[in-house]
Protein backbone atom coordinates (compact mmCIF):
# COMPACT_ATOMS: atom_id res chain seq x y z
CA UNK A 1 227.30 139.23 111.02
CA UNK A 2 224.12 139.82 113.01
CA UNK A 3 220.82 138.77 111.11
CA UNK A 4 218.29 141.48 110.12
CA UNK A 5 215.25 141.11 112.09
CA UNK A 6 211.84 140.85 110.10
CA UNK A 7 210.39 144.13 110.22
CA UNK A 8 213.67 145.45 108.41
CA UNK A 9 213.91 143.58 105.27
CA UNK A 10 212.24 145.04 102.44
CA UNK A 11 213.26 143.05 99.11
CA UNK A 12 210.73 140.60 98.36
CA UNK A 13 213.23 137.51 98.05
CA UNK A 14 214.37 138.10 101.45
CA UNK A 15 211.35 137.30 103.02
CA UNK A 16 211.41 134.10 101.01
CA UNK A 17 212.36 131.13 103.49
CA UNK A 18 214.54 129.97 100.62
CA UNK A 19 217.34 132.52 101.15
CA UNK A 20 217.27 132.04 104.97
CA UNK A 21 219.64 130.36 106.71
CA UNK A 22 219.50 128.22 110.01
CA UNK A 23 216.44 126.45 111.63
CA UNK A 24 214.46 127.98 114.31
CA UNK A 25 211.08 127.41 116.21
CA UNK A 26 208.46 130.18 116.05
CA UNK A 27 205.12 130.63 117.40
CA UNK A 28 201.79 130.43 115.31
CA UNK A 29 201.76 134.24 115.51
CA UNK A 30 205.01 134.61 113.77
CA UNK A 31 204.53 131.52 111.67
CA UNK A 32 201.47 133.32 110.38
CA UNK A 33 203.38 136.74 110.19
CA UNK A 34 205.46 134.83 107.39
CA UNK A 35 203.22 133.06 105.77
CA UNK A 36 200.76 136.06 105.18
CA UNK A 37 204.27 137.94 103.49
CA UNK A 38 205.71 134.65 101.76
CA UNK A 39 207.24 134.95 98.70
CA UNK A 40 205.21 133.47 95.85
CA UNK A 41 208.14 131.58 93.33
CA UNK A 42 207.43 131.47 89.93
CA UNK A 43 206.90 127.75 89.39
CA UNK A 44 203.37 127.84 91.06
CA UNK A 45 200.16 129.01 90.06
CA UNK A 46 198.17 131.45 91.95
CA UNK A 47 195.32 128.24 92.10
CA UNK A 48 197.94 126.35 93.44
CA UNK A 49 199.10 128.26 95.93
CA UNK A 50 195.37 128.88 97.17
CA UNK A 51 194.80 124.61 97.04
CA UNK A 52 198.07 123.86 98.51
CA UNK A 53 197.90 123.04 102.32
CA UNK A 54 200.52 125.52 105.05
CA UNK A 55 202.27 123.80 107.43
CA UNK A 56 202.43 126.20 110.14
CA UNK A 57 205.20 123.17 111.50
CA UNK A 58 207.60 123.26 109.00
CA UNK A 59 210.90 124.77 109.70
CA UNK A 60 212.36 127.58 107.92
CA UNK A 61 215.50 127.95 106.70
CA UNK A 62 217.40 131.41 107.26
CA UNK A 63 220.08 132.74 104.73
CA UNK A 64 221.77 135.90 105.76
CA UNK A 65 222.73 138.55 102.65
CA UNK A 66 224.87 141.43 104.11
CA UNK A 67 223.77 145.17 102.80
CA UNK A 68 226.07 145.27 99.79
CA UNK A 69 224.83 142.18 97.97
CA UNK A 70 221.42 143.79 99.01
CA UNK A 71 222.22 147.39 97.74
CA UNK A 72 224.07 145.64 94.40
CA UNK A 73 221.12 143.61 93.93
CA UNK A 74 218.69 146.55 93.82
CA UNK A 75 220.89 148.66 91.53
CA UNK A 76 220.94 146.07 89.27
CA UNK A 77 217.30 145.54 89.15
CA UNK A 78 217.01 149.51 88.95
CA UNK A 79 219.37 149.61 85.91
CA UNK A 80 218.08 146.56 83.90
CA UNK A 81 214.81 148.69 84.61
CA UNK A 82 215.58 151.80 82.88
CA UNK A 83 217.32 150.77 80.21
CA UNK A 84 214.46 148.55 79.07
CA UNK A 85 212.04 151.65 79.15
CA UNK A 86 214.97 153.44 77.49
CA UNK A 87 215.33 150.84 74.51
CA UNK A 88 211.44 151.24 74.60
CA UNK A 89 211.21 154.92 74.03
CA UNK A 90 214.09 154.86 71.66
CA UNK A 91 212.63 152.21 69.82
CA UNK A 92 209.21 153.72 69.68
CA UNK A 93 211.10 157.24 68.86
CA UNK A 94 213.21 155.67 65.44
CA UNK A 95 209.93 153.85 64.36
CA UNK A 96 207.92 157.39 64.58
CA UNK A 97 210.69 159.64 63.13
CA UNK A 98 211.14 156.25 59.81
CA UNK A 99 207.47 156.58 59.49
CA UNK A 100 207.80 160.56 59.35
CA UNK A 101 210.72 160.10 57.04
CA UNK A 102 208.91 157.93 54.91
CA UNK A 103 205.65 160.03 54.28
CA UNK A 104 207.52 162.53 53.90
CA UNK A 105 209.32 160.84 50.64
CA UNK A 106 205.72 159.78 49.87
CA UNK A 107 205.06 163.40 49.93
CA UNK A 108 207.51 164.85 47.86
CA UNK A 109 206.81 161.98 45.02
CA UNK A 110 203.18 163.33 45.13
CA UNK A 111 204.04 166.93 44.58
CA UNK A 112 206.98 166.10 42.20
CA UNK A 113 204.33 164.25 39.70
CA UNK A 114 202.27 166.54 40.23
CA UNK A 115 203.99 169.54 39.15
CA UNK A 116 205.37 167.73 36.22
CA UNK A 117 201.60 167.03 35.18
CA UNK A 118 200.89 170.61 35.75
CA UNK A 119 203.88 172.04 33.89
CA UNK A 120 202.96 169.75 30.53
CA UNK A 121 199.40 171.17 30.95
CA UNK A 122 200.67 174.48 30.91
CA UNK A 123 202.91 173.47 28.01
CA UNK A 124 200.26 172.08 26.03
CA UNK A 125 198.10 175.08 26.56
CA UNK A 126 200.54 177.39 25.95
CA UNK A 127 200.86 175.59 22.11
CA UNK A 128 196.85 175.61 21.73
CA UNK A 129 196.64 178.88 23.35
CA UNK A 130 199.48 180.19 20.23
CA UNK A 131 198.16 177.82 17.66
CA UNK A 132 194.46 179.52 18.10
CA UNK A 133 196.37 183.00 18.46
CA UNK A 134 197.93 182.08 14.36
CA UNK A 135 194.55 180.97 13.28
CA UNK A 136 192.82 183.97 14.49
CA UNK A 137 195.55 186.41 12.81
CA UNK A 138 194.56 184.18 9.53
CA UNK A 139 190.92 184.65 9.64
CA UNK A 140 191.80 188.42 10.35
CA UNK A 141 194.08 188.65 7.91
CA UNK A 142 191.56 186.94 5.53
CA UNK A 143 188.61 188.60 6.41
CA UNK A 144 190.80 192.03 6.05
CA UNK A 145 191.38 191.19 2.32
CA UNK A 146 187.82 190.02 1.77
CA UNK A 147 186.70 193.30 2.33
CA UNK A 148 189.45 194.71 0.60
CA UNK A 149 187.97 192.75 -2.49
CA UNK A 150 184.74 193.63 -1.42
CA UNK A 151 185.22 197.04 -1.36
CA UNK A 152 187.28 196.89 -4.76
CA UNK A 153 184.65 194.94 -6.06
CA UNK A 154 181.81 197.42 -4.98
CA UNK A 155 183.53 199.75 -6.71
CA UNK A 156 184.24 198.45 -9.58
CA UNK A 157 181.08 197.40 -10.00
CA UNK A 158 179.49 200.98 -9.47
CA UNK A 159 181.68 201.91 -12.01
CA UNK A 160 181.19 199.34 -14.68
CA UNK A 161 179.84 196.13 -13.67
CA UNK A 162 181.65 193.15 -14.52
CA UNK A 163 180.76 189.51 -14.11
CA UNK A 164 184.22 188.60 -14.18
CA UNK A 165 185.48 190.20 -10.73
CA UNK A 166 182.46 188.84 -9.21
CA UNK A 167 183.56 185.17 -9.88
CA UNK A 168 186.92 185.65 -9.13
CA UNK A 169 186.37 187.33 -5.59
CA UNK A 170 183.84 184.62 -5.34
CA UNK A 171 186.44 182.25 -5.78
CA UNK A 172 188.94 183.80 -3.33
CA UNK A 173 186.72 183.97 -1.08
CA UNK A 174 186.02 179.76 -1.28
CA UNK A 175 189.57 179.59 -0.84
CA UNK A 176 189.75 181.82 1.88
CA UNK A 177 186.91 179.63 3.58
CA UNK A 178 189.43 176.05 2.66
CA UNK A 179 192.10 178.04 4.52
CA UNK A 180 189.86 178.68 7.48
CA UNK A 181 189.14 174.73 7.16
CA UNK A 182 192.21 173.60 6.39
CA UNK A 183 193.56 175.39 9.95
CA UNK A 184 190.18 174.25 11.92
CA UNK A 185 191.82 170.47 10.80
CA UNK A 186 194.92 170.79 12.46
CA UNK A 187 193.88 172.32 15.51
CA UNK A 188 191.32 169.71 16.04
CA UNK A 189 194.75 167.11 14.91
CA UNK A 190 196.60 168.96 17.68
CA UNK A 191 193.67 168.88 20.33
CA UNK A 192 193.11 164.87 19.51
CA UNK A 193 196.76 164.47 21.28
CA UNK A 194 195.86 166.20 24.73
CA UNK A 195 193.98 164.34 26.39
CA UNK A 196 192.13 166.57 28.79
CA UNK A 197 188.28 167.43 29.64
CA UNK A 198 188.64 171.25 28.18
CA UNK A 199 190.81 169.83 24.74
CA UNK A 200 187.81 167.61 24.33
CA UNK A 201 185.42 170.86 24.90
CA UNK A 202 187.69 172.43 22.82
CA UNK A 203 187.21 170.06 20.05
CA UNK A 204 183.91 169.91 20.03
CA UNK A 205 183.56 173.32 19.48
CA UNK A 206 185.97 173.07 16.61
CA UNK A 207 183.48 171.00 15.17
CA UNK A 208 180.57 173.45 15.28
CA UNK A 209 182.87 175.72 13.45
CA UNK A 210 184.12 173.48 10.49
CA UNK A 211 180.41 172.33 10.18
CA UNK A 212 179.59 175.29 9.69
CA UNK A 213 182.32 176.33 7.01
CA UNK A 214 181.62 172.94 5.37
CA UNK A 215 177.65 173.47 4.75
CA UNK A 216 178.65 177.14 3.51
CA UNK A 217 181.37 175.69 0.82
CA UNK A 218 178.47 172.99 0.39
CA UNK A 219 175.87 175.08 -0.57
CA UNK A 220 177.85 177.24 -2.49
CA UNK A 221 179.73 174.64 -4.69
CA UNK A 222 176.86 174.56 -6.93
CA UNK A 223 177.48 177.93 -8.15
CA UNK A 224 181.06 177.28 -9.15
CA UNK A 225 179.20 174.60 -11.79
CA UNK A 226 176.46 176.81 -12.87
CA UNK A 227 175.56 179.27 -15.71
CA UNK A 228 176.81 182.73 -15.22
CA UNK A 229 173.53 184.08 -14.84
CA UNK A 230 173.00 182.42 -11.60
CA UNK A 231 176.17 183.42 -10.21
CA UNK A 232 175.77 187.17 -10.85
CA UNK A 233 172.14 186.73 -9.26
CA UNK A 234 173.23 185.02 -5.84
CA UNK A 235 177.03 186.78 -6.04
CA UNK A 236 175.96 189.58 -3.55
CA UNK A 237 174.08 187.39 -0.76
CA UNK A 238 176.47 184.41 -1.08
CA UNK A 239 179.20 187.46 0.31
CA UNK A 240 177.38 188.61 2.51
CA UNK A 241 176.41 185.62 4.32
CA UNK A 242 180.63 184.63 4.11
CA UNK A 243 181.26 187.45 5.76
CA UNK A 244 179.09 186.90 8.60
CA UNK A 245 180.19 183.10 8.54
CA UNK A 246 184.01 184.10 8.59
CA UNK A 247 183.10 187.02 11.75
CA UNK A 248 181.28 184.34 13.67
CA UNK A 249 184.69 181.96 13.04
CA UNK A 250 186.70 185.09 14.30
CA UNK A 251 183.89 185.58 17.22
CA UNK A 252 184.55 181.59 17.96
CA UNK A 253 188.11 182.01 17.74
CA UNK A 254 188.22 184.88 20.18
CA UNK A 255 186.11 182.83 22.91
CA UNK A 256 188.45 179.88 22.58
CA UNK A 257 191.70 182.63 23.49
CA UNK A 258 189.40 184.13 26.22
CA UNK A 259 188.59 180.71 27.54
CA UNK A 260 192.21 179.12 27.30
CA UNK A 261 193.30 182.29 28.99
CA UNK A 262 191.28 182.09 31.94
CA UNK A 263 192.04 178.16 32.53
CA UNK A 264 195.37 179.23 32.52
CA UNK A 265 194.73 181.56 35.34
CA UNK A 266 193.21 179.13 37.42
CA UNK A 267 196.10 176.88 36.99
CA UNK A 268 198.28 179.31 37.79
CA UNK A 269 195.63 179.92 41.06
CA UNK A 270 195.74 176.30 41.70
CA UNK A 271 199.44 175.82 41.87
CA UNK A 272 200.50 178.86 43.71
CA UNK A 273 197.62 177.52 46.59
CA UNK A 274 199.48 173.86 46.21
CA UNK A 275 202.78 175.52 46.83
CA UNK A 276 201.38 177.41 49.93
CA UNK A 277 200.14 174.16 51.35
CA UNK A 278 203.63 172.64 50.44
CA UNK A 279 205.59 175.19 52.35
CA UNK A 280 203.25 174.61 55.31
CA UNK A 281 203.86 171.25 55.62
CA UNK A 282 207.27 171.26 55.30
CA UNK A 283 207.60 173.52 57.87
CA UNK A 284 205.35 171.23 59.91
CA UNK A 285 206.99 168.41 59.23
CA UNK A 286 210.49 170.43 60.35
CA UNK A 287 209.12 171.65 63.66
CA UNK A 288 208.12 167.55 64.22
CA UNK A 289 211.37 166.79 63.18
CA UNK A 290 213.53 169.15 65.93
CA UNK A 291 210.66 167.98 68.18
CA UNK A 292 211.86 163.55 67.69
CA UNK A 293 215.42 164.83 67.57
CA UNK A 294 214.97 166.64 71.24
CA UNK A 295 213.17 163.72 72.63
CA UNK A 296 216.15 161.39 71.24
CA UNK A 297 218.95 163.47 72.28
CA UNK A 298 216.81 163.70 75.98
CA UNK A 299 216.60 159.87 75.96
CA UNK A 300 220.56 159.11 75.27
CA UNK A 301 221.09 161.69 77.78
């Protein structure tokens, strides 16, 4: 087969003397021709190459490839090149879509604990919200039949005054009051196992209250031990100021449901905005999703 002249080989390893075949004499223009497009092998530096000295003398040695073993050569090359980009891109495509796939877990974990903290919130309101609810119905209830008594009393006591029914209504109404405590007690118990900043507030306030209830059952004890003279004198102002102590409980108690209500709300607020920012994402996260599978299915293709 004829050779190829020079100007018509374009692979790089056939201009390499290597693969030539044959001796032949050139001239220093041609000699210089090859040397300007020699191919550089892969065992020399580029330093190397610029120290080492050409012998424009030396005799090259001509190998002839025919056009198929050229053509198969350059298919190869072409195919070993795409399908290392294409184990690139799929590699870089699995790693993004496992990373996805993985804050995506990440993400559901998040919103899972967090809904189960919310819902136990909302649990534990729910049971202060209805304990408070009974406690105010008892101080109603209580304050309902101290005026019943109080009314009774008055009247009695228009009619025919009588020491008596003033120390007994007294009396109820001390026992009304270590009701009223007795209740204050376990909602504070109840509060002490939820711990959150608004039980705490909650407590605290609890504690204004039964202060308050304790320093009127204080100052009032020593009537219980007194003569009766002292106890018809101080009957009327010691009910009075019972009554306004057990309104301001109900007052208290009415605040607290107000209060518990609203945090509810805002719960409520807060979680319905969470689950708007969930649905969001997911359908982010879905429209990334058919995006990677696209991409992947374009790659195998």
């Amino acid at each position: 087969m004829a050779k190829k002249p020079w100007g018509t080989i374009t692979h790089p390893k056939e201009r390499n003397p290597e693969f030539l075949m044959g001796y032949q004499k050139l001239s220093d223009r041609k000699i210089n021709q090859m040397v300007d497009r020699l191919y550089i092998p892969d065992w020399t530096s580029r330093n190397e190459q610029k120290k080492a000295p050409i012998d424009r003398r030396t005799k090259v040695e001509v190998h002839e490839m025919e056009d198929e073993d050229i053509e198969k050569m350059v298919e190869r090359l072409t195919k070993d090149g795409e399908k290392k980009a294409t184990d690139r891109n799929r590699t870089g495509a699995m790693k993004e879509q496992e990373n996805l796939h993985r804050r995506l877990d990440q993400t559901n974990d998040l919103l899972h604990y967090h809904h189960r903290n919310r819902d136990s919130e909302l649990r534990q309101r729910d049971k202060l919200a209805t304990k408070l609810k009974l406690m105010e119905e008892r101080v109603r209830n209580n304050v309902y039949k101290y005026s019943q008594d109080s009314s009774k009393t008055k009247r009695t006591r228009r009619e025919k005054s009588s020491r008596g029914d003033n120390l007994r209504s007294f009396a109820k109404w001390r026992k009304q009051l270590q009701i009223v405590l007795d209740a204050l007690d376990d909602a504070m118990e109840y509060l002490h196992g939820v711990n959150t900043r608004r039980a705490r507030r909650a407590i605290v306030e609890l504690l204004e209250l039964k202060d308050d209830i304790t320093a009127s059952l204080i100052e009032t004890s020593y009537l219980m031990s007194s003569d009766e003279e002292t106890k018809t004198y101080r009957g009327d102002r010691d009910l009075r100021s019972s009554k306004r102590s057990l309104e301001a409980i109900v007052n208290e108690a009415e605040h607290i449901r107000r209060v518990s209500h609203n945090l509810s709300a805002e719960m409520k607020n807060e979680l319905q905005g969470l689950k708007s920012e969930c649905v969001a994402m997911a359908k982010d996260l879905v429209a990334l999703n058919r995006i990677l599978e696209e991409q992947k299915r374009a790659l195998i293709e």
